[in-house]
N, C-alpha and C. Protein backbone atom coordinates (compact mmCIF):
# COMPACT_ATOMS: atom_id res chain seq x y z
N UNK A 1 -14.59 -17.35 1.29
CA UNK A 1 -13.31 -16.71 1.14
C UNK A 1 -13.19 -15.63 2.21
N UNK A 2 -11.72 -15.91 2.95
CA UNK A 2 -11.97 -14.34 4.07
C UNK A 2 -10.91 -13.46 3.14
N UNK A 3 -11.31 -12.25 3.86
CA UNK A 3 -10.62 -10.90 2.58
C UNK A 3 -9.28 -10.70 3.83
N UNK A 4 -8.44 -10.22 3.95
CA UNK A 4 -6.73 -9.49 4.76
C UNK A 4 -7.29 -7.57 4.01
N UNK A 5 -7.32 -7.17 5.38
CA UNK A 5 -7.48 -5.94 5.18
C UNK A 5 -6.07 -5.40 6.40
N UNK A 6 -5.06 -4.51 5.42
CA UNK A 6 -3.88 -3.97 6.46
C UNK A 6 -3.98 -2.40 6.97
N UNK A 7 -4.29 -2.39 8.18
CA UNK A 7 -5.11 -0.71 8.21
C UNK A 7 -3.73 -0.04 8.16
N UNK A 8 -3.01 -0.34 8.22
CA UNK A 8 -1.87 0.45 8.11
C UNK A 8 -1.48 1.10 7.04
N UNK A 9 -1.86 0.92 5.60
CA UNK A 9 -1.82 1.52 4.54
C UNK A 9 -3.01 2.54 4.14
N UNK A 10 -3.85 2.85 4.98
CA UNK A 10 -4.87 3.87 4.41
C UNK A 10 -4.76 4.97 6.11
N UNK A 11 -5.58 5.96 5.71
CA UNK A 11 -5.49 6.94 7.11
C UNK A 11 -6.82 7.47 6.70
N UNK A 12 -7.61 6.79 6.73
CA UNK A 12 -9.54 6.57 6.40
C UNK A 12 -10.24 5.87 7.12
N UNK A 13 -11.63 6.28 7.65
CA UNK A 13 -12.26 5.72 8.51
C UNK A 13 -12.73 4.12 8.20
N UNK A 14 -13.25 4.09 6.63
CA UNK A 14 -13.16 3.21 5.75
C UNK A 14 -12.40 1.80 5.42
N UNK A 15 -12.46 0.96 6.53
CA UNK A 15 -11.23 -0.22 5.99
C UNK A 15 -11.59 -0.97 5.06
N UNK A 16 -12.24 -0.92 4.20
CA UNK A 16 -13.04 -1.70 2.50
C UNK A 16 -12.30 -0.42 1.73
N UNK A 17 -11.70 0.56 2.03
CA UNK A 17 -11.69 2.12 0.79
C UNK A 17 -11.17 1.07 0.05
N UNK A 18 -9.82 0.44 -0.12
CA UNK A 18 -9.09 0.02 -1.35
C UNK A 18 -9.92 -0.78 -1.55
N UNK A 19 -10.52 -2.05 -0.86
CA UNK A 19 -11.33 -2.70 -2.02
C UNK A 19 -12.55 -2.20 -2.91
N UNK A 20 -13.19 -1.00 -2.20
CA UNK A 20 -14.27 -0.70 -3.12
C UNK A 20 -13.29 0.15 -4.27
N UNK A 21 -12.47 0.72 -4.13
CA UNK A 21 -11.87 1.42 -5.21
C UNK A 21 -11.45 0.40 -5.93
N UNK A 22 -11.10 -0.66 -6.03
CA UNK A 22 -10.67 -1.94 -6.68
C UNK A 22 -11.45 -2.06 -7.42
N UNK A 23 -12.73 -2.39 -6.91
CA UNK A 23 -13.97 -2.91 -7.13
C UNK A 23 -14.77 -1.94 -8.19
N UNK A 24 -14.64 -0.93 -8.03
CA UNK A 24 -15.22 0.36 -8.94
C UNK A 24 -14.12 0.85 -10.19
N UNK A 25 -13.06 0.42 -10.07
CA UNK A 25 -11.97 0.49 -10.79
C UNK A 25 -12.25 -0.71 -12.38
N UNK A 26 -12.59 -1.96 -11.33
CA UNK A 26 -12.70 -3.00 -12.83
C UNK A 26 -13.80 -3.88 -12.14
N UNK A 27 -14.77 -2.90 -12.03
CA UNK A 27 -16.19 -3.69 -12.00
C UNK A 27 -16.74 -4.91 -11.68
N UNK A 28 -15.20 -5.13 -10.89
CA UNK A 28 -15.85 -6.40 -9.89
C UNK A 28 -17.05 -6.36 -8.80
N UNK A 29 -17.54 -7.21 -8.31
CA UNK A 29 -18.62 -7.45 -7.48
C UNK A 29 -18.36 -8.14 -6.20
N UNK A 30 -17.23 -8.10 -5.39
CA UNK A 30 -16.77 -8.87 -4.45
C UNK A 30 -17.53 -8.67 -2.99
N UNK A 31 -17.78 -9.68 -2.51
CA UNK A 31 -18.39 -10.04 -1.20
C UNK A 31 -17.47 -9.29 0.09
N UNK A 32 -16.40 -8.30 -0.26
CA UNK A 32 -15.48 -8.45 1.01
C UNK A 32 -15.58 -7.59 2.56
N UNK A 33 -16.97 -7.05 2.43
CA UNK A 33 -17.25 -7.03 3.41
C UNK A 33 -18.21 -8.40 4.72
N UNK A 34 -18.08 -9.06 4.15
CA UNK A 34 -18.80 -10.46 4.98
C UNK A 34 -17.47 -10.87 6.23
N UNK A 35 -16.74 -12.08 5.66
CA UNK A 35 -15.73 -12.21 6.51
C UNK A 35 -14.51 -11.90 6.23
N UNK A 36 -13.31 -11.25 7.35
CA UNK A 36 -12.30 -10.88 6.92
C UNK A 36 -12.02 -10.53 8.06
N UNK A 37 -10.49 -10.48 8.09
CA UNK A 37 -9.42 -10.50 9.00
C UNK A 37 -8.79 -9.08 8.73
N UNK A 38 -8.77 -8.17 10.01
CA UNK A 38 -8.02 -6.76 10.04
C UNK A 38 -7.03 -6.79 10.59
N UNK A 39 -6.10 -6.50 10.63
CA UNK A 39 -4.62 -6.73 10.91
C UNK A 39 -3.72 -4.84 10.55
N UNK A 40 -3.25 -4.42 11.62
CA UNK A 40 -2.59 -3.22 11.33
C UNK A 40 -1.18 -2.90 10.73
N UNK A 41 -0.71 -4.38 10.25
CA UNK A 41 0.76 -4.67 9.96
C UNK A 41 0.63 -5.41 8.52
N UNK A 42 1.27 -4.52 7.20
CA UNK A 42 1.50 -5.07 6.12
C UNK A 42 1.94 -6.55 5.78
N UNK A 43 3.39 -6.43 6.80
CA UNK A 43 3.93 -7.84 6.78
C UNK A 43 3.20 -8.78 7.57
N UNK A 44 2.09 -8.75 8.39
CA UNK A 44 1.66 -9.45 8.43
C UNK A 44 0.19 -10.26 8.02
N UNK A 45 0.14 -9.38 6.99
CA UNK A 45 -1.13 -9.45 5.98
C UNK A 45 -0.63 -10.41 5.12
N UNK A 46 0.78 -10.08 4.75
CA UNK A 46 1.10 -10.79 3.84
C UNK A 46 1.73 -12.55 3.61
N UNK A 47 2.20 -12.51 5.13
CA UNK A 47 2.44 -13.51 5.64
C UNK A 47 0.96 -14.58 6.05
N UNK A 48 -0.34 -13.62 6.43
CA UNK A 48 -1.78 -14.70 6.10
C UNK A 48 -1.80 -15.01 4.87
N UNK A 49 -1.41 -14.21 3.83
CA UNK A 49 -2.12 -14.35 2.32
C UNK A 49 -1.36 -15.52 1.91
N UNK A 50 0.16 -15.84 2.64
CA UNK A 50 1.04 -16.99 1.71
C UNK A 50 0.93 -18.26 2.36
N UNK A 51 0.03 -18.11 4.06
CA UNK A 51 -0.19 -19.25 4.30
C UNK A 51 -1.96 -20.08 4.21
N UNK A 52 -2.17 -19.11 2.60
CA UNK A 52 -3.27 -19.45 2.29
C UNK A 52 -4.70 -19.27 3.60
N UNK A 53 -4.64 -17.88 4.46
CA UNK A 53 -5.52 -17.37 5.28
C UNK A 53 -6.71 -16.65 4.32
N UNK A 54 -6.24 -16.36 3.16
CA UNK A 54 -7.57 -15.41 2.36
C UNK A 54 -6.74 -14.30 1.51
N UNK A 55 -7.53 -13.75 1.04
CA UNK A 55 -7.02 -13.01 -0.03
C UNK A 55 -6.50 -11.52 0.12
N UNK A 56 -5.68 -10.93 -0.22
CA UNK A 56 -5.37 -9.15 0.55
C UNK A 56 -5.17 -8.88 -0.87
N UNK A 57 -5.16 -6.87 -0.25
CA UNK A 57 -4.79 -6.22 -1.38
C UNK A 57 -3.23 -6.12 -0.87
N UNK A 58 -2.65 -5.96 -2.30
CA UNK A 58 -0.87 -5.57 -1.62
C UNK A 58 -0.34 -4.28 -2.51
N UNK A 59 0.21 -3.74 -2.41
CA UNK A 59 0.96 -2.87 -3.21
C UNK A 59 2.27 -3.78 -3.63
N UNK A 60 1.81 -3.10 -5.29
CA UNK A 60 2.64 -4.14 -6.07
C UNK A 60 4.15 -4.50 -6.09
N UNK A 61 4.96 -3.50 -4.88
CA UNK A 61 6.55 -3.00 -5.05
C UNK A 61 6.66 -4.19 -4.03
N UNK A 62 5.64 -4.09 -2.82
CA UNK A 62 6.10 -5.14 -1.93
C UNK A 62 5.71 -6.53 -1.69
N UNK A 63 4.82 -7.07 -3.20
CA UNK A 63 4.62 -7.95 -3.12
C UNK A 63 4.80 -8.85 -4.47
N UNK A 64 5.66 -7.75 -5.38
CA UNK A 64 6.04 -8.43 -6.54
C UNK A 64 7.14 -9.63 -6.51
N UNK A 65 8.30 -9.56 -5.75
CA UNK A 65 8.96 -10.68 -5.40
C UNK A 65 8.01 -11.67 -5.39
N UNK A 66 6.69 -12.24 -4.29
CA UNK A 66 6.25 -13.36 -4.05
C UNK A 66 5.42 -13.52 -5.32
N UNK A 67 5.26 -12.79 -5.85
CA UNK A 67 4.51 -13.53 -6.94
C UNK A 67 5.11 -13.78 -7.50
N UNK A 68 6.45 -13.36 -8.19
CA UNK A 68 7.52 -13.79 -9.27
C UNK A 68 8.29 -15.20 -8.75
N UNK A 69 7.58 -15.56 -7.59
CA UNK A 69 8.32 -16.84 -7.13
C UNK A 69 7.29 -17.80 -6.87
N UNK A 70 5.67 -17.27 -7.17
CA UNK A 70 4.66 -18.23 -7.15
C UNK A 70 4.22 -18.51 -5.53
N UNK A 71 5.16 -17.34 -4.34
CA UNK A 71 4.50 -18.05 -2.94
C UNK A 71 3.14 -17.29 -3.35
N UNK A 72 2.41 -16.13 -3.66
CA UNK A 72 1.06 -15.68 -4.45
C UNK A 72 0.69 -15.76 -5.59
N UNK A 73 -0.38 -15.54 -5.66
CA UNK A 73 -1.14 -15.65 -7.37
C UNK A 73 -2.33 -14.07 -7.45
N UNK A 74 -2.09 -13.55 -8.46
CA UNK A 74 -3.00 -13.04 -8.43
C UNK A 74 -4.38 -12.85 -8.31
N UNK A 75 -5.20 -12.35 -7.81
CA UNK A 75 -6.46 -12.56 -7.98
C UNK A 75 -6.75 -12.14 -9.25
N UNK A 76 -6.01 -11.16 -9.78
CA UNK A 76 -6.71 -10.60 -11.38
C UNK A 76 -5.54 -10.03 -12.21
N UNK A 77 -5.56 -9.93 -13.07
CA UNK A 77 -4.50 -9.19 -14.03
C UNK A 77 -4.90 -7.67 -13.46
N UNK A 78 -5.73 -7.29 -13.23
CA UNK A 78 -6.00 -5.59 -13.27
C UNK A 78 -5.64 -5.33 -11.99
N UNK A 79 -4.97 -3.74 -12.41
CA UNK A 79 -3.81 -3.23 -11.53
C UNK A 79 -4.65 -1.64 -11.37
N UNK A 80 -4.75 -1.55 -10.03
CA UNK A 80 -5.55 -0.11 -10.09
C UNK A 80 -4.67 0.79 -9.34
N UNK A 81 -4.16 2.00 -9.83
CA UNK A 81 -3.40 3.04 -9.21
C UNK A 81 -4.18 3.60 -8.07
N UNK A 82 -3.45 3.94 -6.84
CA UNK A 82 -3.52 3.87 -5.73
C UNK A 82 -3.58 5.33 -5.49
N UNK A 83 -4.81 6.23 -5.01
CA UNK A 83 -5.03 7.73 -5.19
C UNK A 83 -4.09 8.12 -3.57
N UNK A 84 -3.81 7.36 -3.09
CA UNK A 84 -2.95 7.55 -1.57
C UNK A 84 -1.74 7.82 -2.05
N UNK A 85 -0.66 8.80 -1.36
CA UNK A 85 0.50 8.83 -1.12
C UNK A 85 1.43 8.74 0.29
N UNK A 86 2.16 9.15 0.52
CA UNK A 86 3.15 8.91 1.61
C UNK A 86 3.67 10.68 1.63
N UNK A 87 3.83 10.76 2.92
CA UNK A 87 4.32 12.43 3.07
C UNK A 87 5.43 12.17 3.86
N UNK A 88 6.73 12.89 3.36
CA UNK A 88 7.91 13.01 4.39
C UNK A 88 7.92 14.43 5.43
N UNK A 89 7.72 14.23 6.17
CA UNK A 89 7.42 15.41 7.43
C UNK A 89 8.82 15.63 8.55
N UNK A 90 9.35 16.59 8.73
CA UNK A 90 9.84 16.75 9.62
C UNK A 90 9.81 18.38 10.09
N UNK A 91 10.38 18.57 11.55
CA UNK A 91 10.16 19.95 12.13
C UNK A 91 10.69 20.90 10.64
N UNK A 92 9.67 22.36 10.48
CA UNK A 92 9.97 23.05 9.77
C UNK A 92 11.47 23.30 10.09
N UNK A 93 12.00 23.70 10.90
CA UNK A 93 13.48 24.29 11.65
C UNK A 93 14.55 23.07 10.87
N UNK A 94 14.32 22.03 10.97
CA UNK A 94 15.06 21.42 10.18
C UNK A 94 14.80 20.29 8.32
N UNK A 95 14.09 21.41 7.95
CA UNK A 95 14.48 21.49 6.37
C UNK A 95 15.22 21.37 5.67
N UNK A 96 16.09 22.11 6.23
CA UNK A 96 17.49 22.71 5.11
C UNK A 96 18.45 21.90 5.89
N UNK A 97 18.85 21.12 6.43
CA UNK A 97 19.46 20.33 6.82
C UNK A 97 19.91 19.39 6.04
N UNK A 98 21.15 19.27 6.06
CA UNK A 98 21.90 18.83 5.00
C UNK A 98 21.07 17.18 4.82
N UNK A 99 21.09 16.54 6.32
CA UNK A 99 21.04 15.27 6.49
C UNK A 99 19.36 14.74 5.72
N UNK A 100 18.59 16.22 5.96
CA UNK A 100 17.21 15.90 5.77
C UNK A 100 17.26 16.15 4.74
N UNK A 101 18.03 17.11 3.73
CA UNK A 101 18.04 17.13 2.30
C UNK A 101 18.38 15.66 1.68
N UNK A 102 19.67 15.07 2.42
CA UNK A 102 20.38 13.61 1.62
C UNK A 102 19.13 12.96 1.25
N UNK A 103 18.64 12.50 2.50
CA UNK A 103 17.70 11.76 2.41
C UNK A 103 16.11 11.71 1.56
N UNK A 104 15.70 12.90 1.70
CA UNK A 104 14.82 13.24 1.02
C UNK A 104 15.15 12.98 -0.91
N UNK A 105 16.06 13.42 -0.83
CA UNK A 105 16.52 13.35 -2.43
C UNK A 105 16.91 11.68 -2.19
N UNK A 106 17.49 10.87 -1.71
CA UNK A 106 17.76 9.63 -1.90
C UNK A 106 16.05 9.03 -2.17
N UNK A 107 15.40 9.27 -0.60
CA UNK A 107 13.99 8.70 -0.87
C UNK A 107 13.58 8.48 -2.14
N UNK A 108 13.52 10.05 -2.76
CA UNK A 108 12.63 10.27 -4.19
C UNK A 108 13.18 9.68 -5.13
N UNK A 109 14.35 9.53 -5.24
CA UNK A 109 15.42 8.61 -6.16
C UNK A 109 14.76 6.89 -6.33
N UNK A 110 14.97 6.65 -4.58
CA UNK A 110 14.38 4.65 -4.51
C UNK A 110 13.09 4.83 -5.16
N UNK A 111 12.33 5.75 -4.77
CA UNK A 111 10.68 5.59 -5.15
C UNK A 111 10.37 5.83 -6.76
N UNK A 112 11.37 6.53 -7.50
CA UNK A 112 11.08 6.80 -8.91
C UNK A 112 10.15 7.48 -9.30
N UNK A 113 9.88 8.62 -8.33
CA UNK A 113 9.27 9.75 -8.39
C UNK A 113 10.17 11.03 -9.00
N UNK A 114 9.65 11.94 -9.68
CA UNK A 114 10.07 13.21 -9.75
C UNK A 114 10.50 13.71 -8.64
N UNK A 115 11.75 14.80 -8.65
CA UNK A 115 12.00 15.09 -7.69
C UNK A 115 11.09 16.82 -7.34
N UNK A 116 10.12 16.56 -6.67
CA UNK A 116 9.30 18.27 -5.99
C UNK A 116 9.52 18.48 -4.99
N UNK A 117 9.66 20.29 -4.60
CA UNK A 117 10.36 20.50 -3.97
C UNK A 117 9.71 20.46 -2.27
N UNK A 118 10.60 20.63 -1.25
CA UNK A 118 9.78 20.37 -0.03
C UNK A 118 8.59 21.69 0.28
N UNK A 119 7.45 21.23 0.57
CA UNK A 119 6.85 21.75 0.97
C UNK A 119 6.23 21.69 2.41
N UNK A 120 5.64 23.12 2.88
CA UNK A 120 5.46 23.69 4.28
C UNK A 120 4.00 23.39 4.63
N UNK A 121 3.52 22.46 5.60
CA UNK A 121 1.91 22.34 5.93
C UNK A 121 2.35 22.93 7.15
């Protein structure tokens, strides 16, 4: 079996992190460091996985369509929450910007997150 690893979803030296967290999550024992295909593009991880190239991890928002239509199958019923997030960044100077407010509040809206407030790194 080859494993679809998409480096584009982690910012870790680690390209196995999600599967060992998988793996430590529900005590599977998977081989997936042997053979496997790295690829820096989601969509195109996902596009190996449906032409039967090997198995990936997906996040479940963007890959629930294909399974609800059978082009995937799960590897497992168990669903492990994902300790990664996504940060919206732009120049401090434009914060308060109306356009960067819309959006920010729309974002948090699609994602079905609470809305918290912007913060300064």
């Amino acid at each position: 079996m080859l494993w679809i690893h998409a480096s584009e979803s982690t910012d870790v030296q680690d390209q196995f992190s999600e599967w060992r967290l998988w793996c430590q999550q529900t005590g599977a024992n998977l081989p997936f460091e042997g053979r496997y295909y790295a690829v820096n593009n989601h969509s195109i991880a996902i596009q190996m996985a449906e032409n039967g190239l090997g198995v990936m991890m997906g996040r479940q928002t963007l890959i629930q369509p294909l399974l609800d239509s059978g082009k995937l199958v799960a590897l497992s019923e168990e669903k492990v929450p994902s300790p990664f997030g996504y940060d919206l960044i732009c120049p401090q100077e434009n914060r308060s910007r109306l356009r960067f407010l819309a959006f920010s509040e729309w974002l948090q809206e699609e994602c079905g997150q609470d809305k918290s407030p912007v913060t300064q790194r």
